[in-house]
C-alpha atoms as a PDB file:
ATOM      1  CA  UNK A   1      11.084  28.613  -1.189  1.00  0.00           C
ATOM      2  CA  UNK A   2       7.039  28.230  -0.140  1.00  0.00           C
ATOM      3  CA  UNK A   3       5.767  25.885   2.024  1.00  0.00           C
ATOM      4  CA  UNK A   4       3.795  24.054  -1.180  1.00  0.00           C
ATOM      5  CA  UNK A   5       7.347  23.623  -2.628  1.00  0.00           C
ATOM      6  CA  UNK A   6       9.045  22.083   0.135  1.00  0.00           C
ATOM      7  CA  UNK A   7       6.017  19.738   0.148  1.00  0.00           C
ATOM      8  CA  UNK A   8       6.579  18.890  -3.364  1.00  0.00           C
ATOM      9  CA  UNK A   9       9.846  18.418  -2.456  1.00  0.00           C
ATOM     10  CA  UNK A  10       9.584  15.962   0.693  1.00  0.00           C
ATOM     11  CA  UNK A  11       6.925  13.717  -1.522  1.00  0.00           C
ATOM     12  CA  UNK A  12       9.849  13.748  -4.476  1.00  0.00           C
ATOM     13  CA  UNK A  13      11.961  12.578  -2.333  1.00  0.00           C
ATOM     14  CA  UNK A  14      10.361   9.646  -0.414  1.00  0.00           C
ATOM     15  CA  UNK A  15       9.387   8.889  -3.866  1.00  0.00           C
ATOM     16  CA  UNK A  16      12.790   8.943  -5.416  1.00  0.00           C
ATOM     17  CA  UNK A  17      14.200   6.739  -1.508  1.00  0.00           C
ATOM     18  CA  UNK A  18      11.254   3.871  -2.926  1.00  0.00           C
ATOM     19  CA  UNK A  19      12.904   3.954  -6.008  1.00  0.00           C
ATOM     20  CA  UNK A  20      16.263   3.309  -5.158  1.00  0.00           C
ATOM     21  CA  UNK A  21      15.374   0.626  -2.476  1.00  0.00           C
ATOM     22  CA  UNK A  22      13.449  -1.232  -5.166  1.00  0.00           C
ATOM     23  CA  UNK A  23      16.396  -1.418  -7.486  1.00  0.00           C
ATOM     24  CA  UNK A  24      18.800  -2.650  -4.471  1.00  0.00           C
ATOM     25  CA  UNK A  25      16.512  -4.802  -2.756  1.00  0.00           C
ATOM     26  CA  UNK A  26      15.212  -7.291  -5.474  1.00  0.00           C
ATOM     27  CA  UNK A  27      11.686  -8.510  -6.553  1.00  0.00           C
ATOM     28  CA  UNK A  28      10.674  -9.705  -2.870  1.00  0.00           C
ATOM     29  CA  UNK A  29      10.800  -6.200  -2.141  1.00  0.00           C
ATOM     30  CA  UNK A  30       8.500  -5.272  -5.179  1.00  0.00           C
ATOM     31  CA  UNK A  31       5.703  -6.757  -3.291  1.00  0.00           C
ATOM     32  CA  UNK A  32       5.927  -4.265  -0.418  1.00  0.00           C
ATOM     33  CA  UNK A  33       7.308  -0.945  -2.507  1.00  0.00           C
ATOM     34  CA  UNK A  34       4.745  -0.678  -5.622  1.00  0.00           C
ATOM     35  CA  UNK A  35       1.672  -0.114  -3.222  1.00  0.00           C
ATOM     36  CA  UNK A  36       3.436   1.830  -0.914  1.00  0.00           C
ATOM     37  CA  UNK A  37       4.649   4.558  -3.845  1.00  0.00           C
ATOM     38  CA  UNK A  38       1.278   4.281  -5.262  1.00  0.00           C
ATOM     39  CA  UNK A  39      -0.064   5.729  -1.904  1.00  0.00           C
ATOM     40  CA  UNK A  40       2.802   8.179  -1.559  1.00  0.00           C
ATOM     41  CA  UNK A  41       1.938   9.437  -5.099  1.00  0.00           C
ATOM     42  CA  UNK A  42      -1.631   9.571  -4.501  1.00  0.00           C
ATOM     43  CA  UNK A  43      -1.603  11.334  -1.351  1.00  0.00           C
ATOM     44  CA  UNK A  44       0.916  13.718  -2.561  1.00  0.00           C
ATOM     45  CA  UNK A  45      -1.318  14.969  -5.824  1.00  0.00           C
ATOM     46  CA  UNK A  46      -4.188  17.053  -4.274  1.00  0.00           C
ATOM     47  CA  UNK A  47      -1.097  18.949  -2.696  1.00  0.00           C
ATOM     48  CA  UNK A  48       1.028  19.272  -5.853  1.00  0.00           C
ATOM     49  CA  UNK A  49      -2.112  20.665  -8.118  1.00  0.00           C
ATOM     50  CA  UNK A  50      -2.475  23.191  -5.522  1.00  0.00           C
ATOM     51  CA  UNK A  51      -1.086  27.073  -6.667  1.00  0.00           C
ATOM     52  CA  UNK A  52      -1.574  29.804  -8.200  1.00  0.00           C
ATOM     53  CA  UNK A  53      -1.165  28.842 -11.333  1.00  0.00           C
END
């Protein structure tokens, strides 16, 4: 496995962890969680994009 997919990888899964804590934690939460996976997703993209293909 490269290096660029374990990076995809670790941002899938912080992504996916949000996710789940949203659903369990309730609408306060929602507050807190929706900007933080917006950054996670945007600082993730310039490194998923990157390859050789």
């Amino acid at each position: 496995m490269s290096a660029e997919s374990k990076k995809s990888m670790g941002w899938t899964i912080i992504l996916m962890t949000l996710g789940v804590v949203a659903l369990y934690a309730g609408a306060e939460w929602l507050l807190l969680l929706v900007p933080a996976a917006v950054l996670v997703w945007y600082g993730a993209r310039p490194r998923l994009r990157r390859g050789r293909n």
